[in-house]
Protein backbone atom coordinates (compact mmCIF):
# COMPACT_ATOMS: atom_id res chain seq x y z
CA UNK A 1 -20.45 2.54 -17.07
CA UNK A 2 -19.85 0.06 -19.54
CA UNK A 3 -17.48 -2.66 -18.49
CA UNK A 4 -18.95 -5.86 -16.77
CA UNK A 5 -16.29 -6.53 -14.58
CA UNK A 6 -13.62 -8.94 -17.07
CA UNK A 7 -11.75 -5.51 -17.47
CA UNK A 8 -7.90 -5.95 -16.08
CA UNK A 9 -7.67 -3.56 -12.86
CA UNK A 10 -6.15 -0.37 -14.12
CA UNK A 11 -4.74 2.94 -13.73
CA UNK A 12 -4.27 2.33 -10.05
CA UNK A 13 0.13 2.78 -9.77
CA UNK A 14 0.91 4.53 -6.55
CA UNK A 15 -0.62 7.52 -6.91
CA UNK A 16 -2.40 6.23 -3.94
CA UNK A 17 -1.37 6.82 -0.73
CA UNK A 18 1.12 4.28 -0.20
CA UNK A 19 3.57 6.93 -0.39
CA UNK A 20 2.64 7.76 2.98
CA UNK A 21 5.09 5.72 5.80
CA UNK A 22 2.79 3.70 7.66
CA UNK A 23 -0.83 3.48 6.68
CA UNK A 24 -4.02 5.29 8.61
CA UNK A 25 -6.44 2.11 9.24
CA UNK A 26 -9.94 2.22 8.71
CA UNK A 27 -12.67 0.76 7.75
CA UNK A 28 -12.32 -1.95 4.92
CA UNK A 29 -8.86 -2.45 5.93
CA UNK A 30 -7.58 -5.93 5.85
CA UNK A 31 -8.33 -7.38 9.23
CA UNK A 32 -11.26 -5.11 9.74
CA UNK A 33 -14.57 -6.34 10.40
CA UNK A 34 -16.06 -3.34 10.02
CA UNK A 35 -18.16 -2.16 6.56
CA UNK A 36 -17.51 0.07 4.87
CA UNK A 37 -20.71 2.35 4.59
CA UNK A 38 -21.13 4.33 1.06
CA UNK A 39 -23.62 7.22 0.33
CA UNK A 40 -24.12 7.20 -3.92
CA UNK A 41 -24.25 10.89 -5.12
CA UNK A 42 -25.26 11.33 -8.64
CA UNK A 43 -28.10 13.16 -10.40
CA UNK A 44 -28.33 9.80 -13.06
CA UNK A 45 -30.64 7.12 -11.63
CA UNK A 46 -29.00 4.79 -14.29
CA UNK A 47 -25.22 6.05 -12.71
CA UNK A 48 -26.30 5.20 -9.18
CA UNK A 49 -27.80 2.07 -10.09
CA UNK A 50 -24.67 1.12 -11.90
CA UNK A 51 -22.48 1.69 -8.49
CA UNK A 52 -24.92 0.09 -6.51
CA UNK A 53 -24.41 -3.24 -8.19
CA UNK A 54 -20.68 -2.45 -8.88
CA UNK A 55 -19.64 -2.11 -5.12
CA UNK A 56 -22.83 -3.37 -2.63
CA UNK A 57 -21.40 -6.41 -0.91
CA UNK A 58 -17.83 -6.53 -2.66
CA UNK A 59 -15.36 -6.70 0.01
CA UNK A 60 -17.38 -6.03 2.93
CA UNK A 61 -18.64 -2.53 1.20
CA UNK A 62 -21.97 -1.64 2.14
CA UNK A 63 -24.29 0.85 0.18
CA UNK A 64 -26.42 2.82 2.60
CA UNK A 65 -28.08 5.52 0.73
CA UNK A 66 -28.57 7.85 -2.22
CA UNK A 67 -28.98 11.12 -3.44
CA UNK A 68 -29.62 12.89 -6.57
CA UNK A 69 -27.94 16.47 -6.01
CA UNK A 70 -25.65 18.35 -3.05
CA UNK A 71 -28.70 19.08 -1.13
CA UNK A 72 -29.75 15.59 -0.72
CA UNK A 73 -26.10 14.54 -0.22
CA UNK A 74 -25.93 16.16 2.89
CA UNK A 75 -29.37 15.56 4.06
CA UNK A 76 -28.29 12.00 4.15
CA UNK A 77 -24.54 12.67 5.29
CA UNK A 78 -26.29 13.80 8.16
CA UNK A 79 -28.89 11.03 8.89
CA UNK A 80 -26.55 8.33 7.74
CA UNK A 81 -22.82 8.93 8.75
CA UNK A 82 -21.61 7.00 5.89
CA UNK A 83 -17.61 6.37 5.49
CA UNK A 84 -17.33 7.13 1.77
CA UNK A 85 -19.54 9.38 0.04
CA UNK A 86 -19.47 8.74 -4.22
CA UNK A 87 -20.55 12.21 -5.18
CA UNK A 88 -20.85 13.93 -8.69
CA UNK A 89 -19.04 16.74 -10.02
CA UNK A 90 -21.50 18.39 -12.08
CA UNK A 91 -25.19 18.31 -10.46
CA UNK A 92 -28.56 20.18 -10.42
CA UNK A 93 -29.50 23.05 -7.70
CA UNK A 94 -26.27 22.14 -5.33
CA UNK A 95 -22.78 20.74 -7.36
CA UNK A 96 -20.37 18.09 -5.68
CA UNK A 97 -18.44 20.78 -5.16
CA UNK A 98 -20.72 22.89 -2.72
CA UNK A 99 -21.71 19.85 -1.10
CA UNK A 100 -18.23 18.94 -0.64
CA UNK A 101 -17.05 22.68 0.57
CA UNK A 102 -20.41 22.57 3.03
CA UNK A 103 -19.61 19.15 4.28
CA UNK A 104 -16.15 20.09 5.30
CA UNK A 105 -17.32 23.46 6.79
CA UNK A 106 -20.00 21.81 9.22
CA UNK A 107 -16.44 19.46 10.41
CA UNK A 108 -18.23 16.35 8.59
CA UNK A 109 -15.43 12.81 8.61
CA UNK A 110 -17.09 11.38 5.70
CA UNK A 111 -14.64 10.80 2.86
CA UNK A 112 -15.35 12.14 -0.67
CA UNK A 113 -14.41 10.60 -4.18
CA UNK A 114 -15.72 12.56 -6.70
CA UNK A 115 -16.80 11.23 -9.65
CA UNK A 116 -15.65 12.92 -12.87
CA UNK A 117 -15.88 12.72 -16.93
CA UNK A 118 -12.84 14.70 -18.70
CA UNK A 119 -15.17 17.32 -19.37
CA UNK A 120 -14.91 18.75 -15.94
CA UNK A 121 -10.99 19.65 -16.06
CA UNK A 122 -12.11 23.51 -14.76
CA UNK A 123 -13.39 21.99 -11.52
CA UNK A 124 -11.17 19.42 -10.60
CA UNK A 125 -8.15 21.71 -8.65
CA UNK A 126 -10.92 23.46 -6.73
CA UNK A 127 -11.98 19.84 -5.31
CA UNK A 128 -8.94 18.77 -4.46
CA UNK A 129 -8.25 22.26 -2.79
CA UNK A 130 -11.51 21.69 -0.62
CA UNK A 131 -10.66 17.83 0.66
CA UNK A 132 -11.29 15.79 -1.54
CA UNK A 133 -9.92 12.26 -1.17
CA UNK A 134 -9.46 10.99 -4.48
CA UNK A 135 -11.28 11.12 -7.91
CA UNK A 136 -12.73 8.27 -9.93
CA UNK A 137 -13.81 8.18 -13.54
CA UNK A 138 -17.54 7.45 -14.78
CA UNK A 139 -16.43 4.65 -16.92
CA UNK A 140 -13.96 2.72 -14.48
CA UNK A 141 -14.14 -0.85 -14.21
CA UNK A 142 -15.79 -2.36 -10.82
CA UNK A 143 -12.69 -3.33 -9.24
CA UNK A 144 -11.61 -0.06 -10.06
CA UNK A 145 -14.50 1.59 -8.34
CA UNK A 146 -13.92 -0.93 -5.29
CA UNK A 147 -10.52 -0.17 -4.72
CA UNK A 148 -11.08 3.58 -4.57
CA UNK A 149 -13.90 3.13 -1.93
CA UNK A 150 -11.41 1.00 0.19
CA UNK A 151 -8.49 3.24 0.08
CA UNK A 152 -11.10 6.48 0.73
CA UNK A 153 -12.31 4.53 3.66
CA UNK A 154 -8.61 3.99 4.97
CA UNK A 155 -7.78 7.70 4.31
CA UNK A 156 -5.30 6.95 1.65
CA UNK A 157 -5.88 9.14 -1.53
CA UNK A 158 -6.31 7.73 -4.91
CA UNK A 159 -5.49 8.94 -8.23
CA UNK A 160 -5.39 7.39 -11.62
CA UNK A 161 -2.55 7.87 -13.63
CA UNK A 162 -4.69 9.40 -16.22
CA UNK A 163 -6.55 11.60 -13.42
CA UNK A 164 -3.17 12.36 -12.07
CA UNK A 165 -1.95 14.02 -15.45
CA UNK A 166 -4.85 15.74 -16.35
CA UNK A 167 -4.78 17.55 -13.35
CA UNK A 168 -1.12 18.55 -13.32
CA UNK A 169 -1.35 19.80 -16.70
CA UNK A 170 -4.29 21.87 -15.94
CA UNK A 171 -2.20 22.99 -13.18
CA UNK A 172 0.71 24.06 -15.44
CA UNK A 173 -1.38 25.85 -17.63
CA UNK A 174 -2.61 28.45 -15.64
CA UNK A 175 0.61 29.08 -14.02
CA UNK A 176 2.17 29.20 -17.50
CA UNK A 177 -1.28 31.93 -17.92
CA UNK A 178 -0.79 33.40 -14.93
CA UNK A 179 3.23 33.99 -15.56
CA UNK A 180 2.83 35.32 -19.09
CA UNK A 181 -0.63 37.69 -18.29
CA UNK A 182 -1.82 35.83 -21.33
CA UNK A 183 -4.15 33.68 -22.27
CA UNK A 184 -3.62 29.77 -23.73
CA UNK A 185 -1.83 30.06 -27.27
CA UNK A 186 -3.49 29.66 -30.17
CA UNK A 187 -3.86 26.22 -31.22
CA UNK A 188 -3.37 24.74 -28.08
CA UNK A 189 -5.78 22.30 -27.35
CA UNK A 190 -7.98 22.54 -23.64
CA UNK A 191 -6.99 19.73 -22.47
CA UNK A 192 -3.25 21.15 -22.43
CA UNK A 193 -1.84 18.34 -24.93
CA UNK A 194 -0.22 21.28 -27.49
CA UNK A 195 1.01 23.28 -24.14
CA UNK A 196 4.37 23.15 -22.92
CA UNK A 197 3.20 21.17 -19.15
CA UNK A 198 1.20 18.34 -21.74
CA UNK A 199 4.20 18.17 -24.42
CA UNK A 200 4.95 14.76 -26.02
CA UNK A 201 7.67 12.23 -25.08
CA UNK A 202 10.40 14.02 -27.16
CA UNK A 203 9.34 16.90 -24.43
CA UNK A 204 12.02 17.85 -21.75
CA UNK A 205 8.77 18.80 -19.63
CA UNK A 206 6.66 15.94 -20.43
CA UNK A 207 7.24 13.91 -17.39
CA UNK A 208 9.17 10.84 -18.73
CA UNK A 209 12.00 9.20 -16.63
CA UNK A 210 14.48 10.79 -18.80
CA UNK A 211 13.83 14.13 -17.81
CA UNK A 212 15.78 16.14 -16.42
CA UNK A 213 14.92 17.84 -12.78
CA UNK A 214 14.10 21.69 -13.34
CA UNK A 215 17.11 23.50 -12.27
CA UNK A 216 15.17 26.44 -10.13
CA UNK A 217 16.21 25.95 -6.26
CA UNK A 218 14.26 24.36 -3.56
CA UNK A 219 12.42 26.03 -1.07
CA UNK A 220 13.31 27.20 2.19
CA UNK A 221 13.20 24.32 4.25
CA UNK A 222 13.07 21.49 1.57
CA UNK A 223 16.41 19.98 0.94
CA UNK A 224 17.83 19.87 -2.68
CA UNK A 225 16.97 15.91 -3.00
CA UNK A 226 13.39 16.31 -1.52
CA UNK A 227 13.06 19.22 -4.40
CA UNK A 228 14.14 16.80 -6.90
CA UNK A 229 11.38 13.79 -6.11
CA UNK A 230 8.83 17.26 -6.11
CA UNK A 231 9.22 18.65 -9.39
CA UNK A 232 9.37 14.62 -11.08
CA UNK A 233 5.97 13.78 -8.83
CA UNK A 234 4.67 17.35 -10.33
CA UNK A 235 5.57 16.00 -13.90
CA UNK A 236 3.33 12.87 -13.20
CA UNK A 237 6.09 10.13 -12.60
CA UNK A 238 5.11 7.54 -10.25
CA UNK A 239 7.68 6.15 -7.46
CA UNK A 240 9.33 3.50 -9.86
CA UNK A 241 10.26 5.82 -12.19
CA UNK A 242 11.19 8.68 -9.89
CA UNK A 243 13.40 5.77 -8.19
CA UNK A 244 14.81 4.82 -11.13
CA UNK A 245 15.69 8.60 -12.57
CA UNK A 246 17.42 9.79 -9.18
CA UNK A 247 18.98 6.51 -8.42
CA UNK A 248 16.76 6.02 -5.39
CA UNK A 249 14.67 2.82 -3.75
CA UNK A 250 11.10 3.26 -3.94
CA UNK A 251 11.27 2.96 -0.14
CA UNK A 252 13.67 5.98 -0.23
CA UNK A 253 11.33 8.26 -2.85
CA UNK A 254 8.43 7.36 -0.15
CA UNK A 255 10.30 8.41 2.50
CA UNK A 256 11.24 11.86 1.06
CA UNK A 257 7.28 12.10 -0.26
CA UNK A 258 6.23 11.63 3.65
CA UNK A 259 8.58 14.56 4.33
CA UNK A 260 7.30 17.02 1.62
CA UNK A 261 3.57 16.13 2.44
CA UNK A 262 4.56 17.38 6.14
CA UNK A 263 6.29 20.28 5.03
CA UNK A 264 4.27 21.63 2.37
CA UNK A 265 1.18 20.54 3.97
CA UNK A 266 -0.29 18.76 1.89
CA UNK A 267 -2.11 15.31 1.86
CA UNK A 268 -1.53 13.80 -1.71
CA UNK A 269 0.42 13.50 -5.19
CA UNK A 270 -1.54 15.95 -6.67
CA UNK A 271 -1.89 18.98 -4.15
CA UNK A 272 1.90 18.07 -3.81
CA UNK A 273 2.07 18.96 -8.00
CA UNK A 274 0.11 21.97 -7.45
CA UNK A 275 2.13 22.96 -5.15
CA UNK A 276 5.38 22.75 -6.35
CA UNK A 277 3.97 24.53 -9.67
CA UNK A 278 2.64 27.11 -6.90
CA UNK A 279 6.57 27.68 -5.79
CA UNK A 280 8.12 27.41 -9.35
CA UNK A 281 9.38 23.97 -9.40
């Protein structure tokens, strides 16, 4: 992590989980007295050491521990009961992603943001498919990192906008793989910029308010309206511009995103996406 901190916050729209209709509180919540305890998972000394003096006393967040792979991570899950656990993708003899899987097996309440570089794109749907709460890039700025600690500790899910896309698009391609039986087409790049789901502006799929809502049919048990605020949320629009392309209050796209998270069960923006690519949207 580079930046010192003069950085403007970003990447932060409401991906997060504003969208749900009245907040869960927790700890770090405004009013709350209570710390919010954080358990730093990362095989880099230099990484931890970096978090430690990003987020240790901002905002009432306390650091209470670290650990250099899975196995530690739960070692100290155990023995410290922390709120937020930090936690590595990509680590030696246990990944983030067995620790996370083994934490929510054994019924652990600790809340996990993984930590993640672009070059873990393969990985990131199978974390958000095992729990967890949000992910945060290696290189965001402190108040960055702060903010995504709060809104873990107050069960809200957070998601850049950049994180956000990524993931959709990944998302899109293998259902675009899985629909043909083929593999990526040549030339297109891994990150899914030259596929159809990561197409530029002039792109009818690209996600930009001026897209038009995918004309397949809504689920059983999802109304036509709720379909439409699915498939623009699944092309990476945040509530402004999903407001502004179905002629809706952000209060009213909220509303309908509470209703789909019940429905579809699901607990965020982006297992939302995934799902409506799931269900052909």
């Amino acid at each position: 992590m580079v930046n010192d901190g003069s950085d403007a916050h970003r990447g932060t729209c409401d991906s997060s989980g504003t969208d749900s209709p009245g907040g869960t509180d927790g700890p770090g919540d405004q009013g709350s007295t209570a710390p919010v305890r954080v358990l730093l998972v990362d095989d880099e000394a230099l990484m931890r050491s970096g978090l430690r003096l990003m987020i240790d006393g901002a905002r009432g967040i306390e650091v209470v521990g670290e650990a250099a792979d899975g196995h530690a991570a739960l070692e100290q899950v155990a023995a410290l009961g922390p709120d937020v656990v930090l936690m590595d993708i990509r680590m030696p003899r246990m990944t983030g992603l067995e620790a996370l899987a083994a934490l929510r097996e054994r019924g652990d309440q600790a809340r996990v943001v993984m930590l993640t570089a672009f070059d873990t794109d393969e990985f990131l749907l199978e974390a958000l498919r095992s729990g967890a709460e949000g992910f945060l890039l290696k290189d965001s700025p402190p108040e960055e990192v702060v903010e995504a600690v709060l809104d873990a500790a107050a069960q809200r899910p957070r998601f850049s906008p950049e994180v956000l896309r990524r993931l959709v698009r990944l998302a899109a391609d293998r259902g675009a793989a899985g629909a043909s039986g083929s593999s990526r087409a040549p030339g297109a790049r891994a990150d899914g910029a030259a596929s159809t789901a990561g197409a530029g502006p002039s792109s009818p799929s690209a996600g930009s308010p001026s897209a038009e809502p995918s004309p397949s049919p809504a689920p059983e048990g999802i109304t036509e309206r709720e379909w439409d605020v699915a498939r623009l949320v699944a092309q990476g629009l945040a509530n402004p511009e999903i407001g502004a392309t179905l002629f809706m209050s952000v209060a009213t796209v909220k509303t309908h995103l509470g209703r789909l998270y019940q429905k579809l069960q699901v607990t965020n923006r982006v297992q939302l996406a995934i799902a409506v690519l799931e269900l052909g949207g």
